[in-house]
Protein backbone atom coordinates (compact mmCIF):
# COMPACT_ATOMS: atom_id res chain seq x y z
CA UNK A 1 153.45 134.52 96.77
CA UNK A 2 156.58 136.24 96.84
CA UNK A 3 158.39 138.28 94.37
CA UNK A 4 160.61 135.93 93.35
CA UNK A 5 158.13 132.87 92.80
CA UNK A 6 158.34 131.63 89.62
CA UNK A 7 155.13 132.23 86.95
CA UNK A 8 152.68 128.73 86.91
CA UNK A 9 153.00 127.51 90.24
CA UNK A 10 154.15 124.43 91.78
CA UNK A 11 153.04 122.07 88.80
CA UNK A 12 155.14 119.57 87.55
CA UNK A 13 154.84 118.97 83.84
CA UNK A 14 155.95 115.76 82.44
CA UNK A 15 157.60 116.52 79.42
CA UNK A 16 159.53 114.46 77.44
CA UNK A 17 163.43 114.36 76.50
CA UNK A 18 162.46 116.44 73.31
CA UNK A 19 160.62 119.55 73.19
CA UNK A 20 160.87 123.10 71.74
CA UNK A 21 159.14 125.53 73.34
CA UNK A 22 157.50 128.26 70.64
CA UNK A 23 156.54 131.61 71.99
CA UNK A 24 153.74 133.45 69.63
CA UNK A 25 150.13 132.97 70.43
CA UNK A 26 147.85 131.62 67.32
CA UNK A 27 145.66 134.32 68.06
CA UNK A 28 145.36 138.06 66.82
CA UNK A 29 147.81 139.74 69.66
CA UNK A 30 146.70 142.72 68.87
CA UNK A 31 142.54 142.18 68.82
CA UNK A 32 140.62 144.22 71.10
CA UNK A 33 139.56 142.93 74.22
CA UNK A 34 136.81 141.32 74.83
CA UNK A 35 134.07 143.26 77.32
CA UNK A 36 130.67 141.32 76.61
CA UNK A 37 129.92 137.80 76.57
CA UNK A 38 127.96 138.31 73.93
CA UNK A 39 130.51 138.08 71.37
CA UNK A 40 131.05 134.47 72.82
CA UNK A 41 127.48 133.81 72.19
CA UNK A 42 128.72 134.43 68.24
CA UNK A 43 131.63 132.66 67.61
CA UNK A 44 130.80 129.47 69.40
CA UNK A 45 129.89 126.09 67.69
CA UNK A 46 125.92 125.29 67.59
CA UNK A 47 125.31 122.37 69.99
CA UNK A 48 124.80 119.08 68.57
CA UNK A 49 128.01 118.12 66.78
CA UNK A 50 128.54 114.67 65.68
CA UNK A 51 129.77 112.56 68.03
CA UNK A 52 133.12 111.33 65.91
CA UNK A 53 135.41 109.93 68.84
CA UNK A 54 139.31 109.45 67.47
CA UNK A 55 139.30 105.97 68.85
CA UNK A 56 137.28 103.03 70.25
CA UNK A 57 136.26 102.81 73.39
CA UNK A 58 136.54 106.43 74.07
CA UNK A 59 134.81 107.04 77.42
CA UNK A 60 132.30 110.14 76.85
CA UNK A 61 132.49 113.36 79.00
CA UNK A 62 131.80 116.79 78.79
CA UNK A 63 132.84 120.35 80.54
CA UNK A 64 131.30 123.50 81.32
CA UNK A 65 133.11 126.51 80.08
CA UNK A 66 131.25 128.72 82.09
CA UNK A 67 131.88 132.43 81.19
CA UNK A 68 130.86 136.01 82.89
CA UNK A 69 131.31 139.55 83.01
CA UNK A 70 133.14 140.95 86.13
CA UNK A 71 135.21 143.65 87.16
CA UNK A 72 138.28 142.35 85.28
CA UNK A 73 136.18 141.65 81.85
CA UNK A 74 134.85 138.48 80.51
CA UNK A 75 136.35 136.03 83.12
CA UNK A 76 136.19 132.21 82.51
CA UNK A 77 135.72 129.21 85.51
CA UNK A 78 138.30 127.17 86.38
CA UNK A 79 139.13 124.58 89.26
CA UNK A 80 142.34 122.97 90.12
CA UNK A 81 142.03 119.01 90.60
CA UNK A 82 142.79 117.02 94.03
CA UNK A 83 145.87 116.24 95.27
CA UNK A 84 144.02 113.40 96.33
CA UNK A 85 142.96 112.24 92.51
CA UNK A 86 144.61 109.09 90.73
CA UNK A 87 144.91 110.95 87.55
CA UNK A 88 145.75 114.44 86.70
CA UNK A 89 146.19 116.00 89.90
CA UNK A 90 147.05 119.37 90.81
CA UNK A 91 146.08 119.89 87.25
CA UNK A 92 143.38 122.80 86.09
CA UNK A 93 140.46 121.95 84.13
CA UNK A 94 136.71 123.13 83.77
CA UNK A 95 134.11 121.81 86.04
CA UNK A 96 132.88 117.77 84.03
CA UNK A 97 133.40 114.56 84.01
CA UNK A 98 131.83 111.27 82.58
CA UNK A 99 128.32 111.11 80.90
CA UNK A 100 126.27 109.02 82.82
CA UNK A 101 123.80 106.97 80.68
CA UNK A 102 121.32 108.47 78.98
CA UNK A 103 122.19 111.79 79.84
CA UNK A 104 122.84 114.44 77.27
CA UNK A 105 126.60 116.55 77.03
CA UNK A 106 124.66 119.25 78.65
CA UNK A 107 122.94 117.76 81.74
CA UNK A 108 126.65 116.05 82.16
CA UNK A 109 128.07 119.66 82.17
CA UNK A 110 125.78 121.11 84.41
CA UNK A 111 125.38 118.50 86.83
CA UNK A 112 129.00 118.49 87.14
CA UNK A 113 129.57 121.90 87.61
CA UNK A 114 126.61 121.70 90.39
CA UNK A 115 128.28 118.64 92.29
CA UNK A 116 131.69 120.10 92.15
CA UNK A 117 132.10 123.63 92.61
CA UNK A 118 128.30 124.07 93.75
CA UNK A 119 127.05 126.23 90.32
CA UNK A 120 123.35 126.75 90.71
CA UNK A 121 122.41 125.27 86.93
CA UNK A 122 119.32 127.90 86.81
CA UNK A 123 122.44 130.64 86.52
CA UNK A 124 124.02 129.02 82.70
CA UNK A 125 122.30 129.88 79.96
CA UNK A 126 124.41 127.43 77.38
CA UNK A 127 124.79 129.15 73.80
CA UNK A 128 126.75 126.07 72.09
CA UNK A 129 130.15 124.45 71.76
CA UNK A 130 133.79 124.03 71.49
CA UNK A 131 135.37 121.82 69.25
CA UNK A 132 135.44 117.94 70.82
CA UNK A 133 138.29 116.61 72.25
CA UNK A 134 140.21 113.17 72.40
CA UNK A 135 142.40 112.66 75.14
CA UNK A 136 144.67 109.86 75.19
CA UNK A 137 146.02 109.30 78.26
CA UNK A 138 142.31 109.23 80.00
CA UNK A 139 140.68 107.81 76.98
CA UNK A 140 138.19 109.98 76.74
CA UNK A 141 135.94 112.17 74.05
CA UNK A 142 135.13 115.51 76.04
CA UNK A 143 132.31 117.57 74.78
CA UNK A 144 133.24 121.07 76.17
CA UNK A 145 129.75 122.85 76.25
CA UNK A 146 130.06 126.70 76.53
CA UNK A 147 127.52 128.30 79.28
CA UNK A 148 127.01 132.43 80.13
CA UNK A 149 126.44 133.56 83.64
CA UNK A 150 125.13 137.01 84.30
CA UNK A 151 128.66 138.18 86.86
CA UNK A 152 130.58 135.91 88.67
CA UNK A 153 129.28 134.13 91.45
CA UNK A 154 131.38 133.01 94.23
CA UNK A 155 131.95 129.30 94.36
CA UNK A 156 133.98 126.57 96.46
CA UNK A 157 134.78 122.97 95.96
CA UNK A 158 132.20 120.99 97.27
CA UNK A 159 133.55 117.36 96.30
CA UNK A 160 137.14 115.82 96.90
CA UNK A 161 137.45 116.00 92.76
CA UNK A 162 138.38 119.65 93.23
CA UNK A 163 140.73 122.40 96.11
CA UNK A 164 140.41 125.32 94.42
CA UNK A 165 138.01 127.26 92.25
CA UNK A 166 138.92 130.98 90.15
CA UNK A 167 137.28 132.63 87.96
CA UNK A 168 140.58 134.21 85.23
CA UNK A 169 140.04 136.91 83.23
CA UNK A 170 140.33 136.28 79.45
CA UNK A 171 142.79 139.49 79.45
CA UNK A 172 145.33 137.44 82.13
CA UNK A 173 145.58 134.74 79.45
CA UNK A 174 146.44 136.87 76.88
CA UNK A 175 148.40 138.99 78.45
CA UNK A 176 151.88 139.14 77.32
CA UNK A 177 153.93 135.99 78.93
CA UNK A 178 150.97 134.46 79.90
CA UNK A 179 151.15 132.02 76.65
CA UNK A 180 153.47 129.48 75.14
CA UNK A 181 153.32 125.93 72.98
CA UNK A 182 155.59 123.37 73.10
CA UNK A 183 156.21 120.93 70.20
CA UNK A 184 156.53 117.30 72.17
CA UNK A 185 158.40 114.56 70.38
CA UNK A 186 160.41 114.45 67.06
CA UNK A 187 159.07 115.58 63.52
CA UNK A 188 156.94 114.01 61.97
CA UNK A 189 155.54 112.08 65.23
CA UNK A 190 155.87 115.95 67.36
CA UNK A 191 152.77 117.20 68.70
CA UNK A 192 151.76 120.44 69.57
CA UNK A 193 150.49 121.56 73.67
CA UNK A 194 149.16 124.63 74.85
CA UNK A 195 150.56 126.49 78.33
CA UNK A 196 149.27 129.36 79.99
CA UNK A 197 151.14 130.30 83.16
CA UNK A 198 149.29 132.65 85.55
CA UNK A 199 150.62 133.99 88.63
CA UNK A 200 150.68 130.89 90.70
CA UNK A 201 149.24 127.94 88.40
CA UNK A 202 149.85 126.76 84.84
CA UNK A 203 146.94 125.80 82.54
CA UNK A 204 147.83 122.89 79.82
CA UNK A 205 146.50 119.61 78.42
CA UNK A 206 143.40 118.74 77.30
CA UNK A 207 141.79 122.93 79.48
CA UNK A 208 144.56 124.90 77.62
CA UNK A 209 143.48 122.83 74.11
CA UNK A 210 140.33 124.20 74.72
CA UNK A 211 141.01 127.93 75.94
CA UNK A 212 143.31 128.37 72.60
CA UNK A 213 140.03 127.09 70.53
CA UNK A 214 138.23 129.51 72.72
CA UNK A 215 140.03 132.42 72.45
CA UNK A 216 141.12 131.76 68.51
CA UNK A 217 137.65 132.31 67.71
CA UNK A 218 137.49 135.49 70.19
CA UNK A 219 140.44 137.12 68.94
CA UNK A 220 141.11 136.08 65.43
CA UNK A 221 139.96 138.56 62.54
CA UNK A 222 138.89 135.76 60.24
CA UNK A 223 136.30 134.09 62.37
């Protein structure tokens, strides 16, 4: 990547004719950094929250947020979706997909994570929950189930579903720039999106909903 690349990559967001872009994080900017996943263990929802979909017909799924300790801090898993994908490509999101029946959101996020990026299951120990998410344009209800790994274990894509897989450091999506929202839409019908821009990708939709849950309850003095 060259000097001159722009921050986020290649992505192409589809915003819409209005939209105001907002600049301060909702988190504590100045919070100290985060070291040991064992803070994550403490802020995170208990697993097992009702299942209270936003609309019917929601298709069930759930993600891994897989986090570890490495040389660069608490670092989190991500993957970057197919060019090859009908929907979302190109886009980043956590390892997941649909629940198949009569699994549980935590055999869907583990299974997932093993058929995609090839995460050995035995590794996660999960320690609870995000809050749930409705998506609209997929229709789904996405249970984002938070796992710990001892360190960071290399990984690859192992299905079409997925080219690339990273592990980020938490600090890189704080770090100043990193961040913005963006208010879609006209008041009162606006609605609020999350971007992170990294070096050479940008983190939004439904994955940078969930990071900003994530690392509100990491950095934020009241929780």
């Amino acid at each position: 990547m060259s000097d001159s690349a722009p921050r986020g990559g290649q992505q192409v967001v589809p915003r819409p004719t209005v939209w105001n872009r907002l600049m301060s994080p909702p988190w504590n900017v100045d919070a100290e950094a985060i070291t040991s996943t064992q803070r994550i263990a403490e802020v995170v929802d208990i697993e097992g929250l009702p299942i209270q979909p936003a609309f019917d017909g929601a298709r069930h799924a759930a993600v891994l947020v897989a986090l570890a300790t490495g040389s660069r801090g608490v670092e989190v898993l991500l993957t970057r979706r197919s060019q090859q994908l009908r929907q979302h490509k190109g886009e980043i999101s956590f390892p997941g997909g649909r629940m198949d029946p009569g699994e549980t959101a935590t055999q869907t996020a583990l299974r997932e994570a093993h058929e995609e990026v090839g995460l050995d299951p035995s590794l996660v120990t999960i320690v609870g929950e995000l809050s749930h998410v409705n998506t609209v344009v997929s229709m789904s209800y996405i249970i984002p189930k938070v796992g710990l790994l001892d360190a960071p274990v290399p990984l690859a894509p192992q299905t079409m579903e997925a080219d690339k897989v990273m592990w980020v450091p938490l600090a890189e999506l704080t770090a100043t720039g990193t961040y913005h929202g963006e208010l879609w839409g006209s008041s009162p019908t606006d609605r609020l999106l999350h971007f992170f821009e990294l070096a050479d990708e940008t983190v939004w939709g439904a994955t940078g909903r969930m990071l900003v849950d994530l690392l509100v309850r990491l950095y934020s003095p009241s929780v």
